[in-house]
PDB file of N, CA and C in Angstrom:
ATOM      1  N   UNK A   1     -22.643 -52.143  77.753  1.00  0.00           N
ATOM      2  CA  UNK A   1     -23.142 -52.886  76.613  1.00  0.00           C
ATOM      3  C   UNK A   1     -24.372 -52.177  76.056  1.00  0.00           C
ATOM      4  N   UNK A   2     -24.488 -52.037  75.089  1.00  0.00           N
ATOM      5  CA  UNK A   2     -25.543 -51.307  73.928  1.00  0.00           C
ATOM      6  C   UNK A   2     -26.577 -51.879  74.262  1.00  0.00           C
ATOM      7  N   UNK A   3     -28.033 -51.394  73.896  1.00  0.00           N
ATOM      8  CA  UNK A   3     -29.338 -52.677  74.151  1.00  0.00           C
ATOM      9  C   UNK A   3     -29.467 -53.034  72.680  1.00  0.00           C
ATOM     10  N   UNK A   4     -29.619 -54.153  72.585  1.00  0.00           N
ATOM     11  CA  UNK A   4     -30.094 -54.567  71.219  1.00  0.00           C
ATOM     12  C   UNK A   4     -31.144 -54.334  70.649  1.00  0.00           C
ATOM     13  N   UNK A   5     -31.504 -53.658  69.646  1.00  0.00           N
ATOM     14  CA  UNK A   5     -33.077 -53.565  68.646  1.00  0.00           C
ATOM     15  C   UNK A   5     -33.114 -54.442  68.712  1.00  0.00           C
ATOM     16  N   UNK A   6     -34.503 -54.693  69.353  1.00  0.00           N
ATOM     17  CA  UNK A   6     -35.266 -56.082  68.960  1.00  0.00           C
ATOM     18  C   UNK A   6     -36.393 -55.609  69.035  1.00  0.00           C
ATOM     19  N   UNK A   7     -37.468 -56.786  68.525  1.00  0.00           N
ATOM     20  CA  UNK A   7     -38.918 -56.415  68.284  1.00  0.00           C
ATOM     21  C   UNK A   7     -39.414 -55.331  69.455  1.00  0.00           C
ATOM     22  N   UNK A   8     -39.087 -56.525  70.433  1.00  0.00           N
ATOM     23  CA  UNK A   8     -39.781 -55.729  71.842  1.00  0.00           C
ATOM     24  C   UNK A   8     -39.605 -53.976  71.854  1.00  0.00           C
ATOM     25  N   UNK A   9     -38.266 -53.980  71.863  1.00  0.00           N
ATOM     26  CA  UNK A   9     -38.375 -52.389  71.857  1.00  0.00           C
ATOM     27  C   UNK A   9     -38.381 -51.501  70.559  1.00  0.00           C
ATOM     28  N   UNK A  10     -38.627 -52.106  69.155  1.00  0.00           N
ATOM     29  CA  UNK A  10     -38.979 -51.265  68.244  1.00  0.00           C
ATOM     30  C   UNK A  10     -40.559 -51.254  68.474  1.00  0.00           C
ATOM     31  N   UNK A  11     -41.188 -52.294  69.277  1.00  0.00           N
ATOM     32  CA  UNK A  11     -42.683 -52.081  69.057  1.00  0.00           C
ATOM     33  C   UNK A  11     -43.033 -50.780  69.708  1.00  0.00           C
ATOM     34  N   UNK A  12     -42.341 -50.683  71.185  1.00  0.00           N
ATOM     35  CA  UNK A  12     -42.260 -49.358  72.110  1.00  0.00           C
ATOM     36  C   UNK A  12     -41.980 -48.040  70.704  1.00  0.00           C
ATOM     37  N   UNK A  13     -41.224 -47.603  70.249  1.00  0.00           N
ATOM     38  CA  UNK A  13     -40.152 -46.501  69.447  1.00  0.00           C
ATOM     39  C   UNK A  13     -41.308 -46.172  68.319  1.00  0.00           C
ATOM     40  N   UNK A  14     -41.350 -44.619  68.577  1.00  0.00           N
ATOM     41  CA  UNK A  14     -41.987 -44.451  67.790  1.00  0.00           C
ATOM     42  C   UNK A  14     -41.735 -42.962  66.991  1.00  0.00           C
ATOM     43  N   UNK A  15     -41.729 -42.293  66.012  1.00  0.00           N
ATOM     44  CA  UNK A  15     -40.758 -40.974  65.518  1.00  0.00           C
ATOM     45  C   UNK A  15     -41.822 -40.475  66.604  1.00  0.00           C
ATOM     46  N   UNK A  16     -40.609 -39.482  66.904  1.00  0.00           N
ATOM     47  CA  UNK A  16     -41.085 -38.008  67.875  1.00  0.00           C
ATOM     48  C   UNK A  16     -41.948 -37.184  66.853  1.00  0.00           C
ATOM     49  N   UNK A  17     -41.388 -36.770  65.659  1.00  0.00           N
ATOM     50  CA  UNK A  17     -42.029 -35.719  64.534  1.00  0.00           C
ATOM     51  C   UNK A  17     -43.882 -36.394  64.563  1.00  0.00           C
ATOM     52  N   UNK A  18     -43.948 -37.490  63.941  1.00  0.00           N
ATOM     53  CA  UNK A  18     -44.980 -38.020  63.321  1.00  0.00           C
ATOM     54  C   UNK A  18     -45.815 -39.146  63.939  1.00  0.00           C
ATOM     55  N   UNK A  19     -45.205 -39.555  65.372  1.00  0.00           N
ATOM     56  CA  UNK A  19     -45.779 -40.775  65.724  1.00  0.00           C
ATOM     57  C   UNK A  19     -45.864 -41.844  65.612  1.00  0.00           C
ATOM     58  N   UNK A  20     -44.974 -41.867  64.236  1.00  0.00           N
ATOM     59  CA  UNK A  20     -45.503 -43.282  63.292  1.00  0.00           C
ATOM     60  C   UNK A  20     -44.415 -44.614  63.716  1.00  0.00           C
ATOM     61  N   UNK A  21     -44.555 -45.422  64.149  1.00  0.00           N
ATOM     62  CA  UNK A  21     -43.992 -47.158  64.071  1.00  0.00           C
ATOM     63  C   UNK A  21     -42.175 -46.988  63.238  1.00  0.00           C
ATOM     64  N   UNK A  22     -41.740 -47.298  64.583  1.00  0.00           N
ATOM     65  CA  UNK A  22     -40.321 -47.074  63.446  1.00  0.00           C
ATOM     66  C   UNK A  22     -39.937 -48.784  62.971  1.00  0.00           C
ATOM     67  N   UNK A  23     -39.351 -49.000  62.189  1.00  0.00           N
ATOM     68  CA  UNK A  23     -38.317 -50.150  61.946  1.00  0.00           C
ATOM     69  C   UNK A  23     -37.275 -49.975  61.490  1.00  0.00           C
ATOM     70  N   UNK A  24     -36.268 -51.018  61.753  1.00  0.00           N
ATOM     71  CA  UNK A  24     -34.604 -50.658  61.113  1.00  0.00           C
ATOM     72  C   UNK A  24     -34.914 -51.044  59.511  1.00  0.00           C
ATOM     73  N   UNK A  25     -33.941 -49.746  59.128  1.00  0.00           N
ATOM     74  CA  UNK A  25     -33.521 -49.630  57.782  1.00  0.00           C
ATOM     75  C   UNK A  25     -32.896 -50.841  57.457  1.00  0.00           C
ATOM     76  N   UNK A  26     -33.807 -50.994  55.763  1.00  0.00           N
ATOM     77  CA  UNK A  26     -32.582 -52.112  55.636  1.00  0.00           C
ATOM     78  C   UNK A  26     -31.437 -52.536  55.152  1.00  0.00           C
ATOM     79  N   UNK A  27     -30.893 -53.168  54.776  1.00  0.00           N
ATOM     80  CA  UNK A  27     -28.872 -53.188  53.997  1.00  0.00           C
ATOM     81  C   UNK A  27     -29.212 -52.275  52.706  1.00  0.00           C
ATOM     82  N   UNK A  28     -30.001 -52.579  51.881  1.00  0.00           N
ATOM     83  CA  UNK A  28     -29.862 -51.790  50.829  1.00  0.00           C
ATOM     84  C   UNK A  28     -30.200 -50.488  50.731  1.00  0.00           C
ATOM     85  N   UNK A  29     -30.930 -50.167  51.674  1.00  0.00           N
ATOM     86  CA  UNK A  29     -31.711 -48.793  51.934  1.00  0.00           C
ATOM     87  C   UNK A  29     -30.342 -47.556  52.640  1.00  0.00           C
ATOM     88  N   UNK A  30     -29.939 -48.825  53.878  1.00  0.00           N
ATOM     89  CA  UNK A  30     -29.020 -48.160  54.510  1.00  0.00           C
ATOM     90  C   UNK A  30     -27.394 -47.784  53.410  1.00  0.00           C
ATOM     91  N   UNK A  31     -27.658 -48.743  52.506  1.00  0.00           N
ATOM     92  CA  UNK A  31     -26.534 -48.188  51.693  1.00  0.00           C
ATOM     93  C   UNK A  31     -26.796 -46.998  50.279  1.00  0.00           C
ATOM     94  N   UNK A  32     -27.818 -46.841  50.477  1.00  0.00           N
ATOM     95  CA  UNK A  32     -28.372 -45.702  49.868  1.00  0.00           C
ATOM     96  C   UNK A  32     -28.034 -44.345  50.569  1.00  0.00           C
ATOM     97  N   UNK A  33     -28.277 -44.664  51.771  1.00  0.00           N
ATOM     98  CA  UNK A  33     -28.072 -43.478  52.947  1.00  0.00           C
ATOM     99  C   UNK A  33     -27.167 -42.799  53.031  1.00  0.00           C
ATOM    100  N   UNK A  34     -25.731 -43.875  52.818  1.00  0.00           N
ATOM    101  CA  UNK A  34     -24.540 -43.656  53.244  1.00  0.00           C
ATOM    102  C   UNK A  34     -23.808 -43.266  51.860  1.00  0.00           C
ATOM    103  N   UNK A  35     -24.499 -43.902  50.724  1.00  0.00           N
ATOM    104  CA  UNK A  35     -23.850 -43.271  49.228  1.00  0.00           C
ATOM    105  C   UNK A  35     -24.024 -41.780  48.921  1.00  0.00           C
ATOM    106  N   UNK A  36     -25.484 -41.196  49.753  1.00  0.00           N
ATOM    107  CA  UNK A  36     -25.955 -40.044  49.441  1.00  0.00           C
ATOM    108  C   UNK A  36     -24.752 -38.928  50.669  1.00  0.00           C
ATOM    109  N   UNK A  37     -24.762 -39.567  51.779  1.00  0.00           N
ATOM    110  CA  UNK A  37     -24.108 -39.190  52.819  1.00  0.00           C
ATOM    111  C   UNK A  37     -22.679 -38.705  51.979  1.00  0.00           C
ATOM    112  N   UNK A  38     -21.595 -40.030  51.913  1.00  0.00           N
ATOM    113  CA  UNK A  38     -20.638 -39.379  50.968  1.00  0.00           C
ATOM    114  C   UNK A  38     -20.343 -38.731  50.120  1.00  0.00           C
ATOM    115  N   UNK A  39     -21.202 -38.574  49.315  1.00  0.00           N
ATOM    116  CA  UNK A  39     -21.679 -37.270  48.089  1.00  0.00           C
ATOM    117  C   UNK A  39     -21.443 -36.198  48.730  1.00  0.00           C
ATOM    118  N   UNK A  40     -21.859 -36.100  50.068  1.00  0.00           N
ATOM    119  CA  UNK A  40     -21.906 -34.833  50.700  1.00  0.00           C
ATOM    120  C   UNK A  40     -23.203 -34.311  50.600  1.00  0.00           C
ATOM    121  N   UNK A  41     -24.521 -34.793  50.231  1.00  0.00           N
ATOM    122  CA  UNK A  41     -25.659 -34.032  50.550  1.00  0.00           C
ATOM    123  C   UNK A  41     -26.602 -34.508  50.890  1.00  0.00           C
ATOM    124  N   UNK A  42     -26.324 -35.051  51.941  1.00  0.00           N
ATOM    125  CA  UNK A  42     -27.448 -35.419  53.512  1.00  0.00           C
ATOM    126  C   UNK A  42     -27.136 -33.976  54.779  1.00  0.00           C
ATOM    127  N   UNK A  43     -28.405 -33.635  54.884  1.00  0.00           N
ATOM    128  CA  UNK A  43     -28.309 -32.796  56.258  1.00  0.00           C
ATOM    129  C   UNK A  43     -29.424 -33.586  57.106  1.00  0.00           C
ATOM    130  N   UNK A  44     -29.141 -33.240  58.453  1.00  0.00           N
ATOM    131  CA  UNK A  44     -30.410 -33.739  59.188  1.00  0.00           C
ATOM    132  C   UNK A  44     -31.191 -32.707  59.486  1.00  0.00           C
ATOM    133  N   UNK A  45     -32.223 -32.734  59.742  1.00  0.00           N
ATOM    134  CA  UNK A  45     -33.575 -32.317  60.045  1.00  0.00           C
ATOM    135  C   UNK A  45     -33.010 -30.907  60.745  1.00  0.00           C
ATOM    136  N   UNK A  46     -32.034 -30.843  61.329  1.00  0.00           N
ATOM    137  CA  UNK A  46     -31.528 -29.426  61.904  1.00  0.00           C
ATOM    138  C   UNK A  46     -30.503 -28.569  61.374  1.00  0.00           C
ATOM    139  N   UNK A  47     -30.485 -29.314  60.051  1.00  0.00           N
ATOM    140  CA  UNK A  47     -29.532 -28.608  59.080  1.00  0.00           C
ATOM    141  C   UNK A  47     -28.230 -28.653  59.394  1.00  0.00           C
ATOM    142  N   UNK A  48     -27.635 -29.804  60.251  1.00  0.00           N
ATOM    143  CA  UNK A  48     -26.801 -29.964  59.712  1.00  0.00           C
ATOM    144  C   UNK A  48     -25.908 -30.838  58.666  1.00  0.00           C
ATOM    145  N   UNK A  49     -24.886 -30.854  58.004  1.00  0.00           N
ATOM    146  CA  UNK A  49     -24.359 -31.853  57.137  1.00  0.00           C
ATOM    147  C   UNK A  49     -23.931 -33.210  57.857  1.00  0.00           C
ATOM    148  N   UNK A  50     -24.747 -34.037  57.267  1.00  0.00           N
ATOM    149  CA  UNK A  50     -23.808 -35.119  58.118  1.00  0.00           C
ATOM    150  C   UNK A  50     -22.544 -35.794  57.060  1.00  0.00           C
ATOM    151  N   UNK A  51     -21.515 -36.330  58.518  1.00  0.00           N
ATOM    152  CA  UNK A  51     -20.225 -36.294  57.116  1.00  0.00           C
ATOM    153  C   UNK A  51     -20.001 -38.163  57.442  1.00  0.00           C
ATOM    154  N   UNK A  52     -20.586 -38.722  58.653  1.00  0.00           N
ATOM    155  CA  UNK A  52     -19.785 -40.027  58.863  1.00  0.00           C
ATOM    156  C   UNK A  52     -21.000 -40.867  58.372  1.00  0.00           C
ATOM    157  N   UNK A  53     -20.888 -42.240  57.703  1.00  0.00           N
ATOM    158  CA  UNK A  53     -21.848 -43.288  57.218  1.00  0.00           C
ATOM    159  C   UNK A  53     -22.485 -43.491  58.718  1.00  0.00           C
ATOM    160  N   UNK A  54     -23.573 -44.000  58.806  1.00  0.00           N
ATOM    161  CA  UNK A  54     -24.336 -44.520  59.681  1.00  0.00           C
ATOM    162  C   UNK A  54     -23.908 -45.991  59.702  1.00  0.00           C
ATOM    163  N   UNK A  55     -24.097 -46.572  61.011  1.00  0.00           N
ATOM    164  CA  UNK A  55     -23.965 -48.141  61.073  1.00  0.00           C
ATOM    165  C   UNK A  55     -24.971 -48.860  60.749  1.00  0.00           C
ATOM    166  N   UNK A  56     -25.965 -48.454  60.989  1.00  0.00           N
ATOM    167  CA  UNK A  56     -27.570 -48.532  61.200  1.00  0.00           C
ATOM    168  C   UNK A  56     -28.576 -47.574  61.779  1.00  0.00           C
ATOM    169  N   UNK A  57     -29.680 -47.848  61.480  1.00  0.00           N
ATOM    170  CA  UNK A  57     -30.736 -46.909  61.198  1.00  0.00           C
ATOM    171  C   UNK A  57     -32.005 -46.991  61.509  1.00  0.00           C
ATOM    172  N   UNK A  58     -32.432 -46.186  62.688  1.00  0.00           N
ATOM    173  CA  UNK A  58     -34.113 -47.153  62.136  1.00  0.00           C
ATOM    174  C   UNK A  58     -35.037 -45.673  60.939  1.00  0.00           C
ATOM    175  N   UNK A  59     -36.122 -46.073  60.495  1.00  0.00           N
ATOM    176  CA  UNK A  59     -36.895 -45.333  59.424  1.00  0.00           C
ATOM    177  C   UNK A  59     -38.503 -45.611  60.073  1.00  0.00           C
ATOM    178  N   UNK A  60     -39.441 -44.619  59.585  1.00  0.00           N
ATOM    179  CA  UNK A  60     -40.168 -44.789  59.849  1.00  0.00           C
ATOM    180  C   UNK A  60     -41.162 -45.935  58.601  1.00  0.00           C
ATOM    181  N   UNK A  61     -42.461 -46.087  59.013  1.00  0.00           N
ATOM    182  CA  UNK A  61     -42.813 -47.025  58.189  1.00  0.00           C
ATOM    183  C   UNK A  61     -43.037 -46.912  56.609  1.00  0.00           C
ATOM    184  N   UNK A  62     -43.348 -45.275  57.050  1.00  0.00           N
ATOM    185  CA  UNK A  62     -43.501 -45.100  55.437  1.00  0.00           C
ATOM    186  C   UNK A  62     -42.133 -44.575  54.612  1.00  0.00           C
ATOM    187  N   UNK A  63     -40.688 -45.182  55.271  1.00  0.00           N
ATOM    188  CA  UNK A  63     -40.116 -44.709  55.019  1.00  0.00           C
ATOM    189  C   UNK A  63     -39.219 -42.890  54.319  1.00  0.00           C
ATOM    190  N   UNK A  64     -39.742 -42.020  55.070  1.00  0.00           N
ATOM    191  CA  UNK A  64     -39.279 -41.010  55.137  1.00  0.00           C
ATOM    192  C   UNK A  64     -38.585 -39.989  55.845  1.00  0.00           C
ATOM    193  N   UNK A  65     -38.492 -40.475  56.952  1.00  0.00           N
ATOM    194  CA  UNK A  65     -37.447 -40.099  57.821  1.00  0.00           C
ATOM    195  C   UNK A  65     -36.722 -41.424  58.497  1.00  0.00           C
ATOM    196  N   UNK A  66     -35.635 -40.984  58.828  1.00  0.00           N
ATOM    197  CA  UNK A  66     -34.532 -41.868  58.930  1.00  0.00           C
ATOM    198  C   UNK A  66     -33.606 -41.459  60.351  1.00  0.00           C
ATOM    199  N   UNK A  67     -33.447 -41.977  61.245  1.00  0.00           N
ATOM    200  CA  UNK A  67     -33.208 -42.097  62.390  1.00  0.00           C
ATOM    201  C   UNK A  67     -32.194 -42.680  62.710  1.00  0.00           C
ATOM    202  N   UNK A  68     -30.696 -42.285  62.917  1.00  0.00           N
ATOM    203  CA  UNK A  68     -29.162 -43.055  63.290  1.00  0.00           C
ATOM    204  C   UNK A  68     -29.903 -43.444  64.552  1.00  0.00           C
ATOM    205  N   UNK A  69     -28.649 -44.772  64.372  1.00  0.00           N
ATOM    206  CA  UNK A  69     -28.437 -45.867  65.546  1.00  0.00           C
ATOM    207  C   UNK A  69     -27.001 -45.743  65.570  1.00  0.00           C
ATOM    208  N   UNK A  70     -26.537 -44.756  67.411  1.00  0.00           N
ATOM    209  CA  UNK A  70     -24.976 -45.178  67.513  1.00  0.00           C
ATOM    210  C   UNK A  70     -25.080 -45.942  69.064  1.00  0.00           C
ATOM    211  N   UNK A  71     -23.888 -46.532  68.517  1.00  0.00           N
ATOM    212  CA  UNK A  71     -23.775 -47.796  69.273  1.00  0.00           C
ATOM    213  C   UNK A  71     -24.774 -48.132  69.822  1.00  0.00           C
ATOM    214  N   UNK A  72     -25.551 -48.931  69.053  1.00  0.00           N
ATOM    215  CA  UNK A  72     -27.074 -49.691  69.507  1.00  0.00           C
ATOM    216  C   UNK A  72     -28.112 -48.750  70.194  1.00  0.00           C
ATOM    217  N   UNK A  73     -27.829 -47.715  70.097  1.00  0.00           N
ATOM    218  CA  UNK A  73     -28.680 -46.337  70.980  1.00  0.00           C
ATOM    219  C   UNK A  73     -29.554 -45.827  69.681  1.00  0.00           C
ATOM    220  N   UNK A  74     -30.954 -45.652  69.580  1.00  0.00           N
ATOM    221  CA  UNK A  74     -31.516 -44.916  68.503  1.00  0.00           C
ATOM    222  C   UNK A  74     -31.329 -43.395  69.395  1.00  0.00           C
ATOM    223  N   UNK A  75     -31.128 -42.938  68.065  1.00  0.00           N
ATOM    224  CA  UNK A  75     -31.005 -41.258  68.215  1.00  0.00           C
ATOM    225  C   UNK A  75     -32.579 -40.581  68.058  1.00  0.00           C
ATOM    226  N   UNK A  76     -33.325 -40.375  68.745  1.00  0.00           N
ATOM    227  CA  UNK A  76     -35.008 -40.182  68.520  1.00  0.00           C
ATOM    228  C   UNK A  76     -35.053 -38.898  68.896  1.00  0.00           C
ATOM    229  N   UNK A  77     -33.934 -37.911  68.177  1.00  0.00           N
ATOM    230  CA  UNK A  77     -34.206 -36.483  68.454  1.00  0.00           C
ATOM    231  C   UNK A  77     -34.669 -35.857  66.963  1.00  0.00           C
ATOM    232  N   UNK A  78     -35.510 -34.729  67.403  1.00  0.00           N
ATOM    233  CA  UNK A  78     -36.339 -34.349  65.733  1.00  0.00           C
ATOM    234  C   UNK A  78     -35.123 -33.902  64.558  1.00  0.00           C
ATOM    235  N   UNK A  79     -34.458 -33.376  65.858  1.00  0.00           N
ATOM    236  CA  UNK A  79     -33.222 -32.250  64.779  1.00  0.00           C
ATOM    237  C   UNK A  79     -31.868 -33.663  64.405  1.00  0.00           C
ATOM    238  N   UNK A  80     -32.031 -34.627  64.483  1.00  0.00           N
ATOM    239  CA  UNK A  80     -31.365 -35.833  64.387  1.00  0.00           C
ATOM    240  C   UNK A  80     -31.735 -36.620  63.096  1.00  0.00           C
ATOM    241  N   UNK A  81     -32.615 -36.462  62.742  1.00  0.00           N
ATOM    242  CA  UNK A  81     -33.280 -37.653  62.166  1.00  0.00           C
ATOM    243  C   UNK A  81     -33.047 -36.895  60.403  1.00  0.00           C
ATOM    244  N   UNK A  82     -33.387 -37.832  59.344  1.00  0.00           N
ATOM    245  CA  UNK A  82     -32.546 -37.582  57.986  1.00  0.00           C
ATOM    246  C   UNK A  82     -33.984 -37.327  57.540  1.00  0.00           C
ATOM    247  N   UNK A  83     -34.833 -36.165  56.430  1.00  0.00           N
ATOM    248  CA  UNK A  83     -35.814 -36.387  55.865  1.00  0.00           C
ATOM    249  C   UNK A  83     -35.395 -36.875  54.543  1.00  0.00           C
ATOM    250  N   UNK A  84     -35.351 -38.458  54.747  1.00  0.00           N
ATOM    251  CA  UNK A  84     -34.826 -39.277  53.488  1.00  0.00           C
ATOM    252  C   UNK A  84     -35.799 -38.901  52.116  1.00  0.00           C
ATOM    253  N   UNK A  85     -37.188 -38.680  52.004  1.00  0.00           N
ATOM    254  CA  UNK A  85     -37.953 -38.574  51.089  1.00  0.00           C
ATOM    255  C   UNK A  85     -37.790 -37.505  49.976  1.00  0.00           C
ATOM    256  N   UNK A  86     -36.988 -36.511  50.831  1.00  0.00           N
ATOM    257  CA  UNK A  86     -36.754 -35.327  50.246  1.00  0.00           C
ATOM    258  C   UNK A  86     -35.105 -35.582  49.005  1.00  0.00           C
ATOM    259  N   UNK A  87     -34.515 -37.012  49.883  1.00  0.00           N
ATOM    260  CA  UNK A  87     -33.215 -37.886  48.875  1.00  0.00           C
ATOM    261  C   UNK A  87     -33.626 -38.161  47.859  1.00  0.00           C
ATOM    262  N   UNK A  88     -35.277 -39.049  47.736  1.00  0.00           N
ATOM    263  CA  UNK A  88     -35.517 -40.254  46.900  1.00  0.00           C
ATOM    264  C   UNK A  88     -35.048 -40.099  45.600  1.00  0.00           C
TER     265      UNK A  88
END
């Protein structure tokens, strides 16, 4: 069984890159993600293309990097994470 995001452990989670306070992305944000994703021009932070929608997401606070969640697991690797700001 997956662990669930919840407060408790987003308060722990914090980006590897920047330090900063993550929280989950939200429905509309995350469907921003996944519109840009299908376009075909999202890479992650390690260059590569990503091709599948995300389920969920956490972001950092100031929203600019963007962090998959598979199966309830945050992915908190540098070369993982989306520099969404560079989307806006």
């Amino acid at each position: 069984m997956a662990p669930e995001l919840s407060g408790r452990l987003l308060d722990i989670l914090c980006c590897p890159i920047t330090r900063r306070p993550l929280q989950r992305l939200d429905a509309a944000a995350l469907e921003r993600v996944n519109a840009a994703i299908a376009a075909g021009s999202v890479r992650n932070h390690g260059g590569i293309e990503i091709h599948a929608p995300l389920e969920e997401a956490l972001v950092t606070t100031e929203g600019d990097l963007v962090y998959p969640v598979r199966s309830g697991v945050p992915i908190l690797f540098a070369e993982e994470c989306i520099h969404w700001a560079a989307y806006k």
